[in-house]
C-alpha atoms as a PDB file:
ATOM      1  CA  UNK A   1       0.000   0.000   0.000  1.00  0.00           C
ATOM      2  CA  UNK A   2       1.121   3.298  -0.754  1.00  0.00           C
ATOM      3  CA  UNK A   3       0.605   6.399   0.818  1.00  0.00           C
ATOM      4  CA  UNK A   4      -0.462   9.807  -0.926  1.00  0.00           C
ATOM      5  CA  UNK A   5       2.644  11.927  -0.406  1.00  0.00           C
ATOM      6  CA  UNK A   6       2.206  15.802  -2.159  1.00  0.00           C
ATOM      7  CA  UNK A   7       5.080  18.124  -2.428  1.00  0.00           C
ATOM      8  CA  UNK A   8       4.806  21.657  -3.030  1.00  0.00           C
ATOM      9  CA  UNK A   9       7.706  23.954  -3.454  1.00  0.00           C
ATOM     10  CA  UNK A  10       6.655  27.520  -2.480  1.00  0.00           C
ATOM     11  CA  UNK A  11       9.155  30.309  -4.483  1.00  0.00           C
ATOM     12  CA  UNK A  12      12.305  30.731  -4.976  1.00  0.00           C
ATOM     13  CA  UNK A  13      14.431  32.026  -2.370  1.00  0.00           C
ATOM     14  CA  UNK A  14      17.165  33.172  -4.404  1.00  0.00           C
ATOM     15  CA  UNK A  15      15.158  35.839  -6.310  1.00  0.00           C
ATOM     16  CA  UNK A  16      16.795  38.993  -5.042  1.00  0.00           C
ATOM     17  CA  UNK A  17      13.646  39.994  -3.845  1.00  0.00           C
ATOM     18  CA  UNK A  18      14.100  41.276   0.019  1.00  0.00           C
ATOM     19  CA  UNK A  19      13.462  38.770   2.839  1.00  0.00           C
ATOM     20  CA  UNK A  20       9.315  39.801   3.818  1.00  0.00           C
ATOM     21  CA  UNK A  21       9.020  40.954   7.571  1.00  0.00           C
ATOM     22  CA  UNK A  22       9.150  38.699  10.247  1.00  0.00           C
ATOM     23  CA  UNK A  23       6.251  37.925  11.598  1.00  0.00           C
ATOM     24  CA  UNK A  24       5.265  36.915  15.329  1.00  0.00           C
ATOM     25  CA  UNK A  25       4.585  33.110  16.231  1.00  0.00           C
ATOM     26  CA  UNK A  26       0.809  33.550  17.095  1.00  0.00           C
ATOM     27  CA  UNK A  27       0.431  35.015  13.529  1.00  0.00           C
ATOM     28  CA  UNK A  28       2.416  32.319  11.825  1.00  0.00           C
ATOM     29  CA  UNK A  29       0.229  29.579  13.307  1.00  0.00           C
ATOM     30  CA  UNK A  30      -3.100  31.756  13.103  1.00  0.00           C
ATOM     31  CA  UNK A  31      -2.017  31.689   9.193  1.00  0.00           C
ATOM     32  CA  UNK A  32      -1.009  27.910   9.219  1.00  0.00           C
ATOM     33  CA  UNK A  33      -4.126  27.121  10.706  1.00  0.00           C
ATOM     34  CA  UNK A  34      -5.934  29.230   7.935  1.00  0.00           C
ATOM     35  CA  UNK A  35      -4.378  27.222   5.159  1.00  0.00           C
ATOM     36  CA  UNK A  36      -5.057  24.282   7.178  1.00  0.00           C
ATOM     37  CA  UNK A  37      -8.250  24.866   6.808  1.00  0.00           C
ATOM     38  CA  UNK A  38      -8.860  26.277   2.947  1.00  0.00           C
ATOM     39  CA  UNK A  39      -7.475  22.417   2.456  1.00  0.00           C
ATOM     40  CA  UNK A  40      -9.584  20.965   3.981  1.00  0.00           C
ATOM     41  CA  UNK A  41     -12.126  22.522   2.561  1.00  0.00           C
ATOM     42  CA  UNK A  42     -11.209  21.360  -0.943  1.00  0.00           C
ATOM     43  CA  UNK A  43      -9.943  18.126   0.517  1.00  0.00           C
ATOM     44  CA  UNK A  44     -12.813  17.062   2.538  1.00  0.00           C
ATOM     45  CA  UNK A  45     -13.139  17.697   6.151  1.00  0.00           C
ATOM     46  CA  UNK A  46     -11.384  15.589   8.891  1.00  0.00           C
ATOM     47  CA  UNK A  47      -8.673  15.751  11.421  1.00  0.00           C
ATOM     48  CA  UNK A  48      -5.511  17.171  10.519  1.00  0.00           C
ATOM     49  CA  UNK A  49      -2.011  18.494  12.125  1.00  0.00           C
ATOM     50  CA  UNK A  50       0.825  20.158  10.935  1.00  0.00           C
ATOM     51  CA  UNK A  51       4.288  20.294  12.222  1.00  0.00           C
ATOM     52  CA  UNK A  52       7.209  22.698  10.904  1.00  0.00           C
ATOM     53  CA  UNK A  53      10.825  22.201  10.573  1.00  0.00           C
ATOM     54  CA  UNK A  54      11.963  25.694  10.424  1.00  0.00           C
ATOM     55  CA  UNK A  55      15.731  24.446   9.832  1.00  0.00           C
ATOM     56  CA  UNK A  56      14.497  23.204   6.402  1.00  0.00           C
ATOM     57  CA  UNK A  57      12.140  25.641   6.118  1.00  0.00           C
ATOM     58  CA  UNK A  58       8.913  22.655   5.880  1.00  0.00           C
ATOM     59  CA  UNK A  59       5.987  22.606   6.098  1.00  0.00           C
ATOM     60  CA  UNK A  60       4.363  19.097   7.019  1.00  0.00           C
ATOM     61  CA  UNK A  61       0.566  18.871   6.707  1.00  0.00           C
ATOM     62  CA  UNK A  62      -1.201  15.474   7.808  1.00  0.00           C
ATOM     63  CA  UNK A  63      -4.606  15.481   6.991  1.00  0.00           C
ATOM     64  CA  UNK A  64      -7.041  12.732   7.445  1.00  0.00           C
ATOM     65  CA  UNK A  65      -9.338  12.945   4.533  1.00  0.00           C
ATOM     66  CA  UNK A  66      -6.497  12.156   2.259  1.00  0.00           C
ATOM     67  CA  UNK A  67      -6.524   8.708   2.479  1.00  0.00           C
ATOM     68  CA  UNK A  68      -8.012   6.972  -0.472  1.00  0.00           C
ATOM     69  CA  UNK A  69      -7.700  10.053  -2.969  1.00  0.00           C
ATOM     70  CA  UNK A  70      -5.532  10.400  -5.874  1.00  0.00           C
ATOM     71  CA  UNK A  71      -2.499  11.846  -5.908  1.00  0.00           C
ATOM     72  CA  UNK A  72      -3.959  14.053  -9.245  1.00  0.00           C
ATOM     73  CA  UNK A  73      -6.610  14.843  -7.748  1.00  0.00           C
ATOM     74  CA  UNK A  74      -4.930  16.507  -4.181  1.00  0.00           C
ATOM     75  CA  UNK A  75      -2.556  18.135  -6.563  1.00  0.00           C
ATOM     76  CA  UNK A  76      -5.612  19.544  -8.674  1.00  0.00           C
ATOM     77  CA  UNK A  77      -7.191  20.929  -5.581  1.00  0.00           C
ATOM     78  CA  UNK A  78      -4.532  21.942  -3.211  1.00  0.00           C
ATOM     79  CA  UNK A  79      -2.420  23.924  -5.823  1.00  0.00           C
ATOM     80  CA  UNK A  80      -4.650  26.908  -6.084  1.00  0.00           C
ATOM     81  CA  UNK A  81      -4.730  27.020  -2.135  1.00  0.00           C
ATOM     82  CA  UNK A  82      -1.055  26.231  -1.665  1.00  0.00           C
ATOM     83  CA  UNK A  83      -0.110  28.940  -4.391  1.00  0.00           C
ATOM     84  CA  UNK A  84      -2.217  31.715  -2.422  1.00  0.00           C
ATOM     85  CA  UNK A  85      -0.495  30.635   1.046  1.00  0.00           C
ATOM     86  CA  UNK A  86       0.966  34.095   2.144  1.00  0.00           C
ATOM     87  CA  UNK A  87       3.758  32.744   4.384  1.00  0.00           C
ATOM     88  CA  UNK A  88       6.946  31.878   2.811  1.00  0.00           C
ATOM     89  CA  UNK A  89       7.906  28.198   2.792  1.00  0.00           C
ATOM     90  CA  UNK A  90      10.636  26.227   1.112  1.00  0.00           C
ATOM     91  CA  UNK A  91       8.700  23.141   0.480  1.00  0.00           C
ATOM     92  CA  UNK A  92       4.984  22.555   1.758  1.00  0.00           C
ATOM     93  CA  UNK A  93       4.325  18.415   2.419  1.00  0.00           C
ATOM     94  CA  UNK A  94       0.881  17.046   2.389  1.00  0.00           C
ATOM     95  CA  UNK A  95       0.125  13.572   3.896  1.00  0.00           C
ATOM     96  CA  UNK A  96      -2.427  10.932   5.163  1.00  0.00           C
ATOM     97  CA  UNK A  97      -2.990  11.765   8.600  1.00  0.00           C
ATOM     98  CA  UNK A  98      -1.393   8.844  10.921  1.00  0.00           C
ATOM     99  CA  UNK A  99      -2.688   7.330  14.002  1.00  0.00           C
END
């Protein structure tokens, strides 16, 4: 059995453009948590969690409703919301949710 893994790079850090401002830990999560929840929207609602790794700059998103879906079809649907994520990731990882 394999699981639905989904990576999604998020920009490219090397653009010259200047770093954006930091922002404080209560609004990094309250945004985290908003993106959390435009997926599952399109994903179908469920359980999820999310843990980051800020050395590597990832984002890990488990979410349960994944299970059993394509990998096309989470890529169809979370692309538009991944794209419009405002926070600045190097990589953004969807998965199954894990019990």
């Amino acid at each position: 059995m394999t699981e639905n893994v989904n990576h999604h790079k998020t920009g490219d850090r090397d653009s010259g453009e200047p770093a954006p401002d930091p922002i404080t830990p209560e609004i990094f999560e309250s945004k985290i948590n908003r993106l959390i929840e435009s997926l599952r929207t399109e994903l179908g609602n469920g359980k999820s969690r999310w843990y980051y790794d800020e050395e590597s700059e990832t984002l890990y998103i488990e979410l349960e409703n994944l299970h059993g879906i394509p990998e096309e079809i989470i890529e169809e649907k979370a692309a538009p919301v991944l794209d419009a994520c405002d926070i600045d990731f190097e990589e953004i990882i969807l998965l199954p949710l894990s019990t």
